[in-house]
N, C-alpha and C. Protein backbone atom coordinates (compact mmCIF):
# COMPACT_ATOMS: atom_id res chain seq x y z
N UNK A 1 14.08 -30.59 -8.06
CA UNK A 1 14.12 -29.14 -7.95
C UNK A 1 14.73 -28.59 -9.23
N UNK A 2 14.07 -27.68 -9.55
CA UNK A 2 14.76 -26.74 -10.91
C UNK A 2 15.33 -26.35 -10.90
N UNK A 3 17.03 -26.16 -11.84
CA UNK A 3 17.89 -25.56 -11.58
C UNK A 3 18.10 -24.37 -12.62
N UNK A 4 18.51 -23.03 -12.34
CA UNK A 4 18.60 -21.83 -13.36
C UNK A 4 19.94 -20.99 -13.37
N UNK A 5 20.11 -20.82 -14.54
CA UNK A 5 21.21 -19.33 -14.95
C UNK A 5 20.63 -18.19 -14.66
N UNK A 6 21.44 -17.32 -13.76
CA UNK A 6 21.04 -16.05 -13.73
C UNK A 6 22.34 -15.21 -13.98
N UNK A 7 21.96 -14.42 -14.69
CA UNK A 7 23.27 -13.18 -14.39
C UNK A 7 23.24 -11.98 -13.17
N UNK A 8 24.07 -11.54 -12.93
CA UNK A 8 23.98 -10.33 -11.87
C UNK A 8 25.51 -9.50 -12.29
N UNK A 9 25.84 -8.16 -11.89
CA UNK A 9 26.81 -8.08 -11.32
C UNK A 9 28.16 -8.63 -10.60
N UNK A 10 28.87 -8.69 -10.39
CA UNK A 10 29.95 -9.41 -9.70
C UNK A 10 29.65 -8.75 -8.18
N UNK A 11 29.59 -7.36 -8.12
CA UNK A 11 29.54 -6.99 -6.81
C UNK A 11 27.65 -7.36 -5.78
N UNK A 12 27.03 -7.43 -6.84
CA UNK A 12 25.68 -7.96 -6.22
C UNK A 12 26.06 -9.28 -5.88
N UNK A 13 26.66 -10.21 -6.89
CA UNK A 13 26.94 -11.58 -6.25
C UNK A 13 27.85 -11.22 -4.90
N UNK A 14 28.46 -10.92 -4.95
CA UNK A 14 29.55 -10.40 -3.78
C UNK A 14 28.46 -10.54 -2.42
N UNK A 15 28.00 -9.42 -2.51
CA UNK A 15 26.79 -9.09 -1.81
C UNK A 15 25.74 -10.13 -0.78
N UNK A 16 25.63 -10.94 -2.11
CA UNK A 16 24.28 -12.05 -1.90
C UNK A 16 25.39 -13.15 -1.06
N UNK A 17 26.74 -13.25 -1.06
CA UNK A 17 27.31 -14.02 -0.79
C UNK A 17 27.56 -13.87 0.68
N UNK A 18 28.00 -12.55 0.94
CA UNK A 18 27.85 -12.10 2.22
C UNK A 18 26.72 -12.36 3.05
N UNK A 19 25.70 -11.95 2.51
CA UNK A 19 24.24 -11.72 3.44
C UNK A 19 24.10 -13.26 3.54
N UNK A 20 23.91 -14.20 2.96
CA UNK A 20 23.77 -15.47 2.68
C UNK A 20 24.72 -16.18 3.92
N UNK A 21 26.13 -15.82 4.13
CA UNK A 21 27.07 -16.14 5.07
C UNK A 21 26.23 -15.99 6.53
N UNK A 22 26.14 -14.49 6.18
CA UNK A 22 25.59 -13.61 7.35
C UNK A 22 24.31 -14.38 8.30
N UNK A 23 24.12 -14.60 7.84
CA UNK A 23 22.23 -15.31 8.07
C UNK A 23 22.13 -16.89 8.03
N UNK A 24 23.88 -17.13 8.03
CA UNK A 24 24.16 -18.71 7.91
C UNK A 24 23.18 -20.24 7.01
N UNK A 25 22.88 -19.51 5.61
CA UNK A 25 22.09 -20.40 4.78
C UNK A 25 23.10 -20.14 3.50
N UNK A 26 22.45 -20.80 2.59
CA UNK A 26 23.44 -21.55 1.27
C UNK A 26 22.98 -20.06 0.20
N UNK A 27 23.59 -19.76 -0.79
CA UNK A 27 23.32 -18.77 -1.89
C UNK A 27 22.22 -19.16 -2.10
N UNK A 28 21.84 -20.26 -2.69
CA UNK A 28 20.69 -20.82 -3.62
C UNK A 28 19.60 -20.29 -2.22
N UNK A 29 19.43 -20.74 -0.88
CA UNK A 29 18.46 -20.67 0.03
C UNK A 29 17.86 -19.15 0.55
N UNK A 30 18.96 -18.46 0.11
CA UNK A 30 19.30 -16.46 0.19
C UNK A 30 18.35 -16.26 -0.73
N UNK A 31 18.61 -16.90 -1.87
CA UNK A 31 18.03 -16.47 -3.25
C UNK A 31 16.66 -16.12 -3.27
N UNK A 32 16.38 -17.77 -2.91
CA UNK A 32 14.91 -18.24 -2.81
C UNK A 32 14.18 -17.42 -1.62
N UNK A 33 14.57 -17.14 -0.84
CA UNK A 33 14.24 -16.44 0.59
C UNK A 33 13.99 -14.71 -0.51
N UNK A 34 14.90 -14.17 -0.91
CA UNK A 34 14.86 -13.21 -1.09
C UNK A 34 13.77 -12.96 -2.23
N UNK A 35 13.69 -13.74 -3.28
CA UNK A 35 12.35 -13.63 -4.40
C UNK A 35 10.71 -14.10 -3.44
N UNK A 36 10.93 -14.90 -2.93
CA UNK A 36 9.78 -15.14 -1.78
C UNK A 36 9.35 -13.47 -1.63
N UNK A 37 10.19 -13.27 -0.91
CA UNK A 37 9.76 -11.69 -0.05
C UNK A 37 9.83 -10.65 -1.00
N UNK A 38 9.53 -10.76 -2.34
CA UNK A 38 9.78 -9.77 -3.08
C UNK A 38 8.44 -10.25 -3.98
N UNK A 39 8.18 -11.19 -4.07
CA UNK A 39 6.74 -11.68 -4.32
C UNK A 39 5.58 -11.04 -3.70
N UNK A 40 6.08 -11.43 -2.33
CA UNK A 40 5.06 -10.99 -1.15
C UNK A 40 4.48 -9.31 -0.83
N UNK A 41 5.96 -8.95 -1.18
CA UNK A 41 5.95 -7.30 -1.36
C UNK A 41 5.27 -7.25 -2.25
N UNK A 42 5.61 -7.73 -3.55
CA UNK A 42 4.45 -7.03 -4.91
C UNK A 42 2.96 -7.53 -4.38
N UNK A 43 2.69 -8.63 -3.81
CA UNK A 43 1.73 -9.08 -4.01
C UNK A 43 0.40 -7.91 -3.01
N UNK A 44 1.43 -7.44 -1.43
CA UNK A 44 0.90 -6.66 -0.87
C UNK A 44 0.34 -5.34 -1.45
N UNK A 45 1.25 -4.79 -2.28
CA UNK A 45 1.14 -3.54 -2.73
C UNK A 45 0.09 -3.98 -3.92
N UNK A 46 -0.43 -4.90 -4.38
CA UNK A 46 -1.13 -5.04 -5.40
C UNK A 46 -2.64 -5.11 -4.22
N UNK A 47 -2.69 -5.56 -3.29
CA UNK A 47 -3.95 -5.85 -2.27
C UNK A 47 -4.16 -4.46 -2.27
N UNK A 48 -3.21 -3.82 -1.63
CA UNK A 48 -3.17 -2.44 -0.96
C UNK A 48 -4.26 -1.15 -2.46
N UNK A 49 -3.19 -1.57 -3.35
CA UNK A 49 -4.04 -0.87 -4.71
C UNK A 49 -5.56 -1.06 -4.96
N UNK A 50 -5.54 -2.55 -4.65
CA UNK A 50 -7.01 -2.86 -4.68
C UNK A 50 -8.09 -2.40 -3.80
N UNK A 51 -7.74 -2.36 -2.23
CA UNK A 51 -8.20 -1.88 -1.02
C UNK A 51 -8.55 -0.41 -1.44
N UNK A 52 -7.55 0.33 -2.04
CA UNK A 52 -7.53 1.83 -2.24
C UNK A 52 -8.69 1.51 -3.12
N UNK A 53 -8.74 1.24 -4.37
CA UNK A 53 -9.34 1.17 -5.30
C UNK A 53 -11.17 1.18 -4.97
N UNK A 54 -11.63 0.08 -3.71
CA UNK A 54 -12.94 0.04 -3.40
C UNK A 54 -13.14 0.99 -2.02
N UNK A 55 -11.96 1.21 -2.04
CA UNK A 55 -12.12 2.52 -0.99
C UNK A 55 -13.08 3.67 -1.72
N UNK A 56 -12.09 4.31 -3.08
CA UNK A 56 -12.54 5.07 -3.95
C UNK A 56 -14.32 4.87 -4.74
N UNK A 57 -14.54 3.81 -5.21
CA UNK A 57 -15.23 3.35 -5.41
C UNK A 57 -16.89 3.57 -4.49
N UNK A 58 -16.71 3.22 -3.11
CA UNK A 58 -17.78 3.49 -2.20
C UNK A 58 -17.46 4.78 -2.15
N UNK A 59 -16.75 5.94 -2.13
CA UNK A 59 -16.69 7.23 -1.95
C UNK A 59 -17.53 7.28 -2.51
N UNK A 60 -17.25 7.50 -3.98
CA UNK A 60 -17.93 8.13 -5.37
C UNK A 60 -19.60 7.22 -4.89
N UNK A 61 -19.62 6.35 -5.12
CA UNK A 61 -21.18 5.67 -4.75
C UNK A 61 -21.42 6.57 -3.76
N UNK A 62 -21.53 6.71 -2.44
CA UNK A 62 -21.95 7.75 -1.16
C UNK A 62 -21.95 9.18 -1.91
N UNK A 63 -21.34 9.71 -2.38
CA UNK A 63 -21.83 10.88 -3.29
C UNK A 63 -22.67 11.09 -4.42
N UNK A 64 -22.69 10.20 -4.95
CA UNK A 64 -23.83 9.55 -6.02
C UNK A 64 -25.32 9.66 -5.26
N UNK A 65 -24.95 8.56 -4.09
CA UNK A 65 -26.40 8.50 -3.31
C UNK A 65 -26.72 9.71 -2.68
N UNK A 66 -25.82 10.84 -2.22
CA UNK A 66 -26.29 12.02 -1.72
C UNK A 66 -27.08 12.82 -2.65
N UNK A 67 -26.54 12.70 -3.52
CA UNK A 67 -26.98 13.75 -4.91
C UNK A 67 -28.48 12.92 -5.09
N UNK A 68 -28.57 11.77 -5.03
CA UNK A 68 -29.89 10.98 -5.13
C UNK A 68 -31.21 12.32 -4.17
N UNK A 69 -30.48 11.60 -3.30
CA UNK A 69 -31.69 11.88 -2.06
C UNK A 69 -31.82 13.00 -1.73
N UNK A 70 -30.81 14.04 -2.32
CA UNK A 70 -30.79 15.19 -1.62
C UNK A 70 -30.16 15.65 -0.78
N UNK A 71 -29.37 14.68 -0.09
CA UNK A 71 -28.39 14.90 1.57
C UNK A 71 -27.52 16.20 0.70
N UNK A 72 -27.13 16.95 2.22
CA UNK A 72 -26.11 18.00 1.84
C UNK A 72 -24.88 17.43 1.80
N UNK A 73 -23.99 18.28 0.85
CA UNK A 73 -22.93 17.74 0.67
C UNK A 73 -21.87 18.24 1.83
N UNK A 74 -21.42 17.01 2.35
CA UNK A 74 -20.58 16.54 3.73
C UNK A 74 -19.37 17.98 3.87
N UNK A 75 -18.57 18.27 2.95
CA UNK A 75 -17.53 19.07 2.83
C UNK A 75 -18.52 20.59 3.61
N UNK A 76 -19.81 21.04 2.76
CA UNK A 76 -19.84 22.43 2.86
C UNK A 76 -21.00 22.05 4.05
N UNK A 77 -21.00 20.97 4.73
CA UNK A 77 -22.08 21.01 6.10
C UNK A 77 -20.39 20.85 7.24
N UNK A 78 -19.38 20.95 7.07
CA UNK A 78 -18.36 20.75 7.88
C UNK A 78 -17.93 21.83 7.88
N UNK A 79 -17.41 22.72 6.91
CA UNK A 79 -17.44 23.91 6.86
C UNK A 79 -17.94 24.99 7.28
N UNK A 80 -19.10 24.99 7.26
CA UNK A 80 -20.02 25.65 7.59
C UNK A 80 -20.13 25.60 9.44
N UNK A 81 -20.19 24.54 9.76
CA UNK A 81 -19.68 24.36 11.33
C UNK A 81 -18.90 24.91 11.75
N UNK A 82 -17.76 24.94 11.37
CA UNK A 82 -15.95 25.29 11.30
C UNK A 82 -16.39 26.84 11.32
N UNK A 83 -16.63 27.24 10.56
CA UNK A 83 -16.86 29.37 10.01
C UNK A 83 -17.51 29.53 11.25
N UNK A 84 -18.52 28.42 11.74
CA UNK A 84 -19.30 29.92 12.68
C UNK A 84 -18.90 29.70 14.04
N UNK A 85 -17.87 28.77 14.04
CA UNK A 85 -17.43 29.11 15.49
C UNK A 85 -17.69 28.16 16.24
N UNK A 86 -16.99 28.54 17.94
CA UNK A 86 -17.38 27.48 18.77
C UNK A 86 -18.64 28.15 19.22
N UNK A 87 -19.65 27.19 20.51
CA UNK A 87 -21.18 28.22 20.94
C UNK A 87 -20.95 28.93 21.68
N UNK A 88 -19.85 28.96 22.62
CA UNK A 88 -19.45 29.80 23.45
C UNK A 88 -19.39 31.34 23.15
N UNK A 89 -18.86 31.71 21.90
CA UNK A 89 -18.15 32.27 21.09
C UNK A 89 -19.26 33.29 20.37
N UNK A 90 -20.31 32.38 20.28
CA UNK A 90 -21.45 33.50 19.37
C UNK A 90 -22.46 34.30 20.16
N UNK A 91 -22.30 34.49 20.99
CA UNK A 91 -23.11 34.96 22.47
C UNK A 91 -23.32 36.42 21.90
């Protein structure tokens, strides 16, 4: 196993020493536990960006293809619903 220098704070070590107590595992096992889940976090938020990303992506394509074919555009056919009311209403 690889062993490393890190610097921190005195009161973050403090800290890590506690939680580490707390949760009854060794500093070094806190450590490793804690960069794990901080990996995992970046790694999510990097999926999540990506997810957004082909989210965006098929939007813009589906508007692309409307403008193709002619379809009305979704916003002012919803709108247009919305303004004139419920049917009850237009009697």
């Amino acid at each position: 196993m690889a062993k490393t220098n890190i610097s921190m704070p005195d009161g973050m070590l403090e800290d890590v020493d506690r939680r580490a107590a707390e949760a009854g595992v060794t500093r070094s096992a806190f450590i490793q536990e804690a960069i794990a889940h901080y990996g995992s976090a970046l790694d999510s938020k990097r999926q999540h960006a990506a997810r957004a990303a082909r989210i965006d992506d098929a939007l813009e394509e589906m508007r692309s293809l409307s403008l193709r074919v002619g379809a009305p555009d979704a916003e002012h056919v919803i709108r247009s619903v919305r303004d004139r009311g419920p049917r009850w209403e237009r009697a």
